[in-house]
Protein backbone atom coordinates (compact mmCIF):
# COMPACT_ATOMS: atom_id res chain seq x y z
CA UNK A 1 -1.27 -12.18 1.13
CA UNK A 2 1.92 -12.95 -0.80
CA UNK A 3 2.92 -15.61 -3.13
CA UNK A 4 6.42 -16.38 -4.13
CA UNK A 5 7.58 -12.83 -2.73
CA UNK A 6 5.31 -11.04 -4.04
CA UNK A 7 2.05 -9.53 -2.84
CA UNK A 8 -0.93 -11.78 -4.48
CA UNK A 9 -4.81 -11.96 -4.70
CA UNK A 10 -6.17 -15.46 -4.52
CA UNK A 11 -9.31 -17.04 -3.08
CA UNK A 12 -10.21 -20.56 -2.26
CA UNK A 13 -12.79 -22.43 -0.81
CA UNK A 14 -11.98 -24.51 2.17
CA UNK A 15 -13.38 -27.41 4.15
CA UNK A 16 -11.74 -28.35 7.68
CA UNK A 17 -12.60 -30.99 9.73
CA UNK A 18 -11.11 -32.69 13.13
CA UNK A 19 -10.52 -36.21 13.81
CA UNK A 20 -9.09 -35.96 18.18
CA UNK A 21 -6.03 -33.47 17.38
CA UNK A 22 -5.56 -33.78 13.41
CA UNK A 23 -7.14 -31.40 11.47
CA UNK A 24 -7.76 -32.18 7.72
CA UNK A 25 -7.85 -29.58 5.30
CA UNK A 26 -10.24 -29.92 1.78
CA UNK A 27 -8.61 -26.88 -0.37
CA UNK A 28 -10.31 -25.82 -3.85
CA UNK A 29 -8.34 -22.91 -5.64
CA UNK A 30 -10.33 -20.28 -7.41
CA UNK A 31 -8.80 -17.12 -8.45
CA UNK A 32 -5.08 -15.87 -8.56
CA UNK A 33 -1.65 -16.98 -8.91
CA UNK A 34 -1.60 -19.78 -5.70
CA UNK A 35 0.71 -22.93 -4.54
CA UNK A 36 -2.55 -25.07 -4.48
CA UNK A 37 -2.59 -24.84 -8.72
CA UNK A 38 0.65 -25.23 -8.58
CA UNK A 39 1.07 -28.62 -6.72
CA UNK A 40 -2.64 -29.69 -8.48
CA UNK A 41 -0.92 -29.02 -12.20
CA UNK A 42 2.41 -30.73 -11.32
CA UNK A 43 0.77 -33.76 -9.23
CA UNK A 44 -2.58 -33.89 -9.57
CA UNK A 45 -4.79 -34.69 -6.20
CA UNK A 46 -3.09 -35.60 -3.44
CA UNK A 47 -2.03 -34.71 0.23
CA UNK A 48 -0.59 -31.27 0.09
CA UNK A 49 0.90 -30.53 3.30
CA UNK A 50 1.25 -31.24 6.58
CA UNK A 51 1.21 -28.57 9.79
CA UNK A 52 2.48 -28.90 13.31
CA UNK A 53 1.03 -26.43 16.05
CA UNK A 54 3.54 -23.94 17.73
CA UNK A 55 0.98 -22.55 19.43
CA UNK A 56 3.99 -20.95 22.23
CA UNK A 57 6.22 -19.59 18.89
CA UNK A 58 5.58 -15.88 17.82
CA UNK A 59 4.28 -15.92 13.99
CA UNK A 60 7.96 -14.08 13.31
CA UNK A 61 10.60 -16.31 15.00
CA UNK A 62 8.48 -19.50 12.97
CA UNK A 63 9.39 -17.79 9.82
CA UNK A 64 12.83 -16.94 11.10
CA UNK A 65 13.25 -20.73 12.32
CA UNK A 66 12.18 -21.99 9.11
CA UNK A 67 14.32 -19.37 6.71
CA UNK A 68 17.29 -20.33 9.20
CA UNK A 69 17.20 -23.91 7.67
CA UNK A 70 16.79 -22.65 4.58
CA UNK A 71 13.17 -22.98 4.01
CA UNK A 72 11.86 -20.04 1.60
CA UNK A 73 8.27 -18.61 2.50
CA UNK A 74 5.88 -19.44 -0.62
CA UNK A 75 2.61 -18.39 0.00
CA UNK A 76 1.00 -16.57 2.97
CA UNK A 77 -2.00 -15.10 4.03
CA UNK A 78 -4.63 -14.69 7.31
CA UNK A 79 -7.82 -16.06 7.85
CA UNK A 80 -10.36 -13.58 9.97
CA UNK A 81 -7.09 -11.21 10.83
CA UNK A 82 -4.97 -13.93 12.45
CA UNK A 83 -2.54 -16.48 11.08
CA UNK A 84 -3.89 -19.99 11.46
């Protein structure tokens, strides 16, 4: 797990539920420096994100795509060994 670079401990709890193909995401931070605090401190509740599958796009060429338009990586982290 990293956040802003650097490798971080944080924990949440998380609630996920599907309406057809969108999945909505219920995030509660609990320990650790985390992007989730972050946005909650600067904005309050609120949608957070929003994901798109590349289900056919190796994990490493979506970061490369994304740093190639100049996106930085902020937080990371897998969920039962795989990246969601």
């Amino acid at each position: 797990m990293t956040f802003r670079g650097k490798p971080a401990q944080y924990s949440m709890k998380l609630c996920l539920a599907f309406t057809g193909n969108m999945m909505w995401e219920i995030v509660q931070p609990l320990t650790g420096p985390n992007l989730y605090d972050e946005f909650l401190d600067q904005h309050g509740e609120g949608i957070h994100h929003v994901a798109f599958a590349c289900d056919d796009l190796a994990w490493d060429e979506r970061i490369k795509s994304f740093q190639e338009r100049g996106f930085e990586m902020i937080q990371s982290g897998v969920w039962q060994g795989r990246v969601p």
